[in-house]
PDB file of N, CA and C in Angstrom:
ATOM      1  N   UNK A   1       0.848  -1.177   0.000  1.00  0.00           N
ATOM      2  CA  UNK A   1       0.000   0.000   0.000  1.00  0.00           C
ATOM      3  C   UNK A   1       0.891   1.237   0.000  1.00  0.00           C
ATOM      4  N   UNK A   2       0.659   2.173  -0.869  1.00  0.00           N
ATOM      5  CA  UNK A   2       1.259   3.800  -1.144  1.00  0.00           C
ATOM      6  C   UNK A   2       0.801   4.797   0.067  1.00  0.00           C
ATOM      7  N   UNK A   3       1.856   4.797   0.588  1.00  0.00           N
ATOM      8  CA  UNK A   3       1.212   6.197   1.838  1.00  0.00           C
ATOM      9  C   UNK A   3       1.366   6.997   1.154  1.00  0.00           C
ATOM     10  N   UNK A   4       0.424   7.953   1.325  1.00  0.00           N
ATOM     11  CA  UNK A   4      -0.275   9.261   0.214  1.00  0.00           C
ATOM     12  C   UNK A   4       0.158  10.367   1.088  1.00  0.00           C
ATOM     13  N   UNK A   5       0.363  10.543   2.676  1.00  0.00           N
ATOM     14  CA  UNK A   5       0.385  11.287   3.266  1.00  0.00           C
ATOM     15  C   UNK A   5       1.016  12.354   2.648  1.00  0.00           C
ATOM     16  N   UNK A   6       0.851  13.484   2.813  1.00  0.00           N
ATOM     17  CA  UNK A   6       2.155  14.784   2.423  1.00  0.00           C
ATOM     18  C   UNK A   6       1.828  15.759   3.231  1.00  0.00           C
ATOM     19  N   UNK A   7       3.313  16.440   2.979  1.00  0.00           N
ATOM     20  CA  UNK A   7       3.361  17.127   4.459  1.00  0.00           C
ATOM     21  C   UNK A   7       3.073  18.656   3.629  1.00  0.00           C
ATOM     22  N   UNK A   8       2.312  19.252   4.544  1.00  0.00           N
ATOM     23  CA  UNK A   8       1.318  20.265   4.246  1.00  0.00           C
ATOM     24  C   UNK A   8       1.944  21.795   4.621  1.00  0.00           C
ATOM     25  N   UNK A   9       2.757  22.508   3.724  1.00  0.00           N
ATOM     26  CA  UNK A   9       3.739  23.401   4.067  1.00  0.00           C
ATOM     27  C   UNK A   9       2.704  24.677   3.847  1.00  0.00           C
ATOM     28  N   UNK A  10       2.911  25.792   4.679  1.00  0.00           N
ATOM     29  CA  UNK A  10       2.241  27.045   4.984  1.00  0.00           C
ATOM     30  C   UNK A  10       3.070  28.225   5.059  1.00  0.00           C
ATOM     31  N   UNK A  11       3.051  29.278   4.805  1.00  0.00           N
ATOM     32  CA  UNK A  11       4.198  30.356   5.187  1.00  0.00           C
ATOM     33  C   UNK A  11       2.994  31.491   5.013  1.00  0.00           C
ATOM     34  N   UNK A  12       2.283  32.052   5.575  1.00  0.00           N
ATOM     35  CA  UNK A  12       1.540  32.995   5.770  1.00  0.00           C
ATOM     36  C   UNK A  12       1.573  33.357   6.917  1.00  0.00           C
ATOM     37  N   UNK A  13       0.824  34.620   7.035  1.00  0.00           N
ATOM     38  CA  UNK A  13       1.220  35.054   8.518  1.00  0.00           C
ATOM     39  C   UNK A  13       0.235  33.869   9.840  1.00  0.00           C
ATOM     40  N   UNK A  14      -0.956  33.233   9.118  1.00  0.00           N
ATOM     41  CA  UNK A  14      -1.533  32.300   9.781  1.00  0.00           C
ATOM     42  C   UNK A  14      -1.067  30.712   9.858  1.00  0.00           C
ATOM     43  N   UNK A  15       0.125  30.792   9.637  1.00  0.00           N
ATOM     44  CA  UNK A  15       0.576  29.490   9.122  1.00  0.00           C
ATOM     45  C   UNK A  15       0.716  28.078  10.019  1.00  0.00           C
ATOM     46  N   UNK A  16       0.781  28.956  11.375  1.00  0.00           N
ATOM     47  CA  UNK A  16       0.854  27.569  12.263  1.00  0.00           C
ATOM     48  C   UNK A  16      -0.582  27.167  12.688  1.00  0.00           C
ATOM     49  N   UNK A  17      -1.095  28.268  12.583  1.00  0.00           N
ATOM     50  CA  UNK A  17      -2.637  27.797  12.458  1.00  0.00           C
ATOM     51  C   UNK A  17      -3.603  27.120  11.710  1.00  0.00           C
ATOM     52  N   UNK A  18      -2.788  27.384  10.523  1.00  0.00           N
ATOM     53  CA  UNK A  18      -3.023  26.351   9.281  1.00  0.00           C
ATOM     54  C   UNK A  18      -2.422  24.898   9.868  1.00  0.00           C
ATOM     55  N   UNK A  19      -0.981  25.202   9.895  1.00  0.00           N
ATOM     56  CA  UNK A  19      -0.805  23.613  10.264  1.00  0.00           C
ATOM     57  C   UNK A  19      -1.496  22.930  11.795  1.00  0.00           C
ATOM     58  N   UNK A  20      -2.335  23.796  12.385  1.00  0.00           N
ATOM     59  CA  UNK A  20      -2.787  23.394  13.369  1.00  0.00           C
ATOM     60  C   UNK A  20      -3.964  22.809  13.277  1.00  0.00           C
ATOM     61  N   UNK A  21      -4.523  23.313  12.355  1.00  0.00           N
ATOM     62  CA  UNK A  21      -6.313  22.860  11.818  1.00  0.00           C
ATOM     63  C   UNK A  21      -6.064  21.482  11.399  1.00  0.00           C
ATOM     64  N   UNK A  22      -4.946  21.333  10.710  1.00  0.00           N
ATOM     65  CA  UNK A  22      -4.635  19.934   9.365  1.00  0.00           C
ATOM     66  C   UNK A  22      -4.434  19.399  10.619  1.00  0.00           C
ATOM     67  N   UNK A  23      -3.814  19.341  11.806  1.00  0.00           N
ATOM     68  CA  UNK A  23      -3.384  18.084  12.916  1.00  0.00           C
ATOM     69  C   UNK A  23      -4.636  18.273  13.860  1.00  0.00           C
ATOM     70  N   UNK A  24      -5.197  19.103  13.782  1.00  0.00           N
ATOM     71  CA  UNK A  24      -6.633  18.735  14.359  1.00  0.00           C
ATOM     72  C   UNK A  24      -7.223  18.098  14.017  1.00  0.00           C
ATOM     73  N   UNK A  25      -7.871  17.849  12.462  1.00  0.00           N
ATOM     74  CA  UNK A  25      -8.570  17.677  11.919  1.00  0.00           C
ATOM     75  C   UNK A  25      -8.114  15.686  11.569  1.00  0.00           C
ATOM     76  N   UNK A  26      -6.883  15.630  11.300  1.00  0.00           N
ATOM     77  CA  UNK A  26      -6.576  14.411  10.904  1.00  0.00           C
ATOM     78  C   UNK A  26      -6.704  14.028  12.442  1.00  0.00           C
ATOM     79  N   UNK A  27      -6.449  14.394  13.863  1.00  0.00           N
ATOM     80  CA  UNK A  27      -6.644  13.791  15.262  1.00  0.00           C
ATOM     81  C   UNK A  27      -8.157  13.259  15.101  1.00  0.00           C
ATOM     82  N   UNK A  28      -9.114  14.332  14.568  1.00  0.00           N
ATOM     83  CA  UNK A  28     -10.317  13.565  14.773  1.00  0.00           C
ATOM     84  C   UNK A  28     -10.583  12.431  13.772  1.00  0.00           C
ATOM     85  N   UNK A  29      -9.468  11.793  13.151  1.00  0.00           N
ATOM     86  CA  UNK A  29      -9.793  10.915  11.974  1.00  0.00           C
ATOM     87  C   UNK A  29     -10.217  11.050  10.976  1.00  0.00           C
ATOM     88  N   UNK A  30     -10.688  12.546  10.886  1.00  0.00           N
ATOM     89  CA  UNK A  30     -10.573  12.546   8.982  1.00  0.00           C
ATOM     90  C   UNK A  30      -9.092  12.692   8.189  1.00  0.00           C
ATOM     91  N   UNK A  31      -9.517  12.358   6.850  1.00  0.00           N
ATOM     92  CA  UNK A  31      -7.968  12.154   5.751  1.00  0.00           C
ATOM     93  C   UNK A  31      -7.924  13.662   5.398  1.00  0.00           C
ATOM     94  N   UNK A  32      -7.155  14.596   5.411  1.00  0.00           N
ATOM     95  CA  UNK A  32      -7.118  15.547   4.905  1.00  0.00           C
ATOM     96  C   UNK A  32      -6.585  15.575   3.564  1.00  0.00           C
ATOM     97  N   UNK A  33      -7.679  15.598   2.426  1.00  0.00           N
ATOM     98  CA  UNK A  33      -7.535  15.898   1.121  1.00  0.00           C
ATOM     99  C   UNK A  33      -7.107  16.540   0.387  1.00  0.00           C
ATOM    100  N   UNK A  34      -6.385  16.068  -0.942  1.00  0.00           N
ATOM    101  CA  UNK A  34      -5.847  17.394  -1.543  1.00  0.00           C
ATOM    102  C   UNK A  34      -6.526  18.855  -1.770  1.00  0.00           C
ATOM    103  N   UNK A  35      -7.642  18.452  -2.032  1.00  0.00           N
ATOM    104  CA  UNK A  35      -8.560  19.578  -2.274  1.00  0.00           C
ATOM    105  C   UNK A  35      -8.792  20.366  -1.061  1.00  0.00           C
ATOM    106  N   UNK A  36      -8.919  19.807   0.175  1.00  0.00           N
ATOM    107  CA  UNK A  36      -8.777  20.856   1.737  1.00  0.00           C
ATOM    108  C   UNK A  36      -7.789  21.457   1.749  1.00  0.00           C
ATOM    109  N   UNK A  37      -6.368  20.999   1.104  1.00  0.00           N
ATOM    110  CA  UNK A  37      -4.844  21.487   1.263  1.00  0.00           C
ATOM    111  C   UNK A  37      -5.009  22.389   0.561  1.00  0.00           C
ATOM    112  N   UNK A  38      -5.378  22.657  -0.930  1.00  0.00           N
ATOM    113  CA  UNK A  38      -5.559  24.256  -1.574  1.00  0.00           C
ATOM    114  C   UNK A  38      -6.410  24.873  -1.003  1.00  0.00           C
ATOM    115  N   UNK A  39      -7.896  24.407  -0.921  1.00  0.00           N
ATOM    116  CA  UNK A  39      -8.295  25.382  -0.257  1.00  0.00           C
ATOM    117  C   UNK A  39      -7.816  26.210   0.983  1.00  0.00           C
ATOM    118  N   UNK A  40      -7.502  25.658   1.878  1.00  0.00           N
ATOM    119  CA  UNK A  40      -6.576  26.197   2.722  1.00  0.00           C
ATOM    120  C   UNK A  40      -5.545  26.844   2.436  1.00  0.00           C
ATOM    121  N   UNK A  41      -4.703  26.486   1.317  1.00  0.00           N
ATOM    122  CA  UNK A  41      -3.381  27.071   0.531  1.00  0.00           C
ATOM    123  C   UNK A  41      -3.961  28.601   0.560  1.00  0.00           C
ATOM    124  N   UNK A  42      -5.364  28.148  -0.472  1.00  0.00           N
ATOM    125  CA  UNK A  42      -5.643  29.460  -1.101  1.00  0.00           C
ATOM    126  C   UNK A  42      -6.133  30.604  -0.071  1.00  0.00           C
ATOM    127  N   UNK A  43      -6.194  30.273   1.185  1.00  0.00           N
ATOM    128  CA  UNK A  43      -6.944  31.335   2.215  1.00  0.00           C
ATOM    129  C   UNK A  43      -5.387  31.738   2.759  1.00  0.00           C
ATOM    130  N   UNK A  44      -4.325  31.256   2.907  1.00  0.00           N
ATOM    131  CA  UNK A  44      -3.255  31.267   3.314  1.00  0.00           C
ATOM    132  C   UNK A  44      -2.236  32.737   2.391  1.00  0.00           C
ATOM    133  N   UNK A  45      -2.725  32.075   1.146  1.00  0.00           N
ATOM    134  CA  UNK A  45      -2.075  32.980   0.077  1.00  0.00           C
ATOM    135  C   UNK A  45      -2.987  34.344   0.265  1.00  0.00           C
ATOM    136  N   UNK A  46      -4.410  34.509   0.396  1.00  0.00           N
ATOM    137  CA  UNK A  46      -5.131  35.318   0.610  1.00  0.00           C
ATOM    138  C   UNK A  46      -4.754  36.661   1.499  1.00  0.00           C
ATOM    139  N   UNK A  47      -3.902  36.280   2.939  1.00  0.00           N
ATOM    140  CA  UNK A  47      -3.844  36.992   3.913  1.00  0.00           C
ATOM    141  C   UNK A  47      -2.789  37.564   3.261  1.00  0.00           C
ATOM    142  N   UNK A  48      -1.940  36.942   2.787  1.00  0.00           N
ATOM    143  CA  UNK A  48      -0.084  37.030   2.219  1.00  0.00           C
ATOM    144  C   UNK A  48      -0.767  38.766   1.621  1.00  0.00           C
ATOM    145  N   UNK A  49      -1.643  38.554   0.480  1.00  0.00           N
ATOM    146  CA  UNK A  49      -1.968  39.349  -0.679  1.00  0.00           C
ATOM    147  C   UNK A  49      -2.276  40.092   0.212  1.00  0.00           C
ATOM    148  N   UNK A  50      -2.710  40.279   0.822  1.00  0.00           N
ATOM    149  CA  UNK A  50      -2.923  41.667   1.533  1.00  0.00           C
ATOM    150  C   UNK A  50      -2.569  42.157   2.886  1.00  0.00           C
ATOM    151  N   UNK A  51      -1.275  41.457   2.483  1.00  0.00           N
ATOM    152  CA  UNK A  51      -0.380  41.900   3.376  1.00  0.00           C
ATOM    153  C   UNK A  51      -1.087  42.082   5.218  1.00  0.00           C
ATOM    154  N   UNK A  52      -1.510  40.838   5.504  1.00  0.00           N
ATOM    155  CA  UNK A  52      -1.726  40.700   7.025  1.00  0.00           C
ATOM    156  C   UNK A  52      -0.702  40.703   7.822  1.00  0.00           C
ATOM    157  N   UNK A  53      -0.221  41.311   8.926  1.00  0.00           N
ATOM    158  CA  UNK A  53       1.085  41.058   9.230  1.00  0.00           C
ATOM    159  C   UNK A  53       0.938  40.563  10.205  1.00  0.00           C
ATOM    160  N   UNK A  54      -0.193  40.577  11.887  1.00  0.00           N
ATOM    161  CA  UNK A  54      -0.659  39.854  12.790  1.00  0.00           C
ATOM    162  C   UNK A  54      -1.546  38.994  12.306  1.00  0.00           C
ATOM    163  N   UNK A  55      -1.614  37.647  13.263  1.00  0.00           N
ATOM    164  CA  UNK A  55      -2.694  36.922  12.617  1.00  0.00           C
ATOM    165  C   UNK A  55      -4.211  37.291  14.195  1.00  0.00           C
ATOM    166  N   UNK A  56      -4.306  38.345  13.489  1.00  0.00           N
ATOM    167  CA  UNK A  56      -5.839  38.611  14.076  1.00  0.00           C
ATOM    168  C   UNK A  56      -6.855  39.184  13.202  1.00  0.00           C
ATOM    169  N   UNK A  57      -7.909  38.824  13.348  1.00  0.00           N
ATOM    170  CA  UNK A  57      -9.166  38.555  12.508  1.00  0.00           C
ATOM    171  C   UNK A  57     -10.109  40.171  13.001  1.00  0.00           C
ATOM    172  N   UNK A  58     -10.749  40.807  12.341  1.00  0.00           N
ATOM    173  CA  UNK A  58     -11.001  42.412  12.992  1.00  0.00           C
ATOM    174  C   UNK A  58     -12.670  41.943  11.907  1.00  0.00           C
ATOM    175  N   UNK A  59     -13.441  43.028  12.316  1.00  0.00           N
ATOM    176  CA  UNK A  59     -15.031  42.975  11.421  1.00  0.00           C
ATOM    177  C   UNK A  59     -14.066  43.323   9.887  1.00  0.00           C
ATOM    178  N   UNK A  60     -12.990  43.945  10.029  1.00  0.00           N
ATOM    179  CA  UNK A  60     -12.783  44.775   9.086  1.00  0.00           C
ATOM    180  C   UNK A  60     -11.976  43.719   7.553  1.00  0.00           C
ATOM    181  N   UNK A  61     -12.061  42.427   7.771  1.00  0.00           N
ATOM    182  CA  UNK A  61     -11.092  42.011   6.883  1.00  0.00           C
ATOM    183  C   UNK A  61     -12.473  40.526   7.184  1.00  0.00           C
TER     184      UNK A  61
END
């Protein structure tokens, strides 16, 4: 059997939080999918683009 696993790299200003959701999420026994990994990518790249520099969440963003 092919372990599929891959390791799920982040560099945004939310990034350990990203990698924190993916080890949450696989703790509760789901497979985290390629398709969760972009989407997530893509919210990751999101903050980058506009230049978030704390990772705190405001009404305003």
């Amino acid at each position: 059997m092919i372990d599929t696993e891959k390791e799920y790299i982040f560099n945004g200003p939310f990034a350990s939080y990203c990698t924190m959701y993916v080890d949450y999420k696989k703790g509760l026994g789901y497979k985290f999918q390629v398709s969760s990994y972009y989407r997530l990518r893509q919210i990751d790249n999101f903050f980058k683009t506009y230049e978030l520099k704390n990772p705190i969440l405001t009404k305003k963003w």
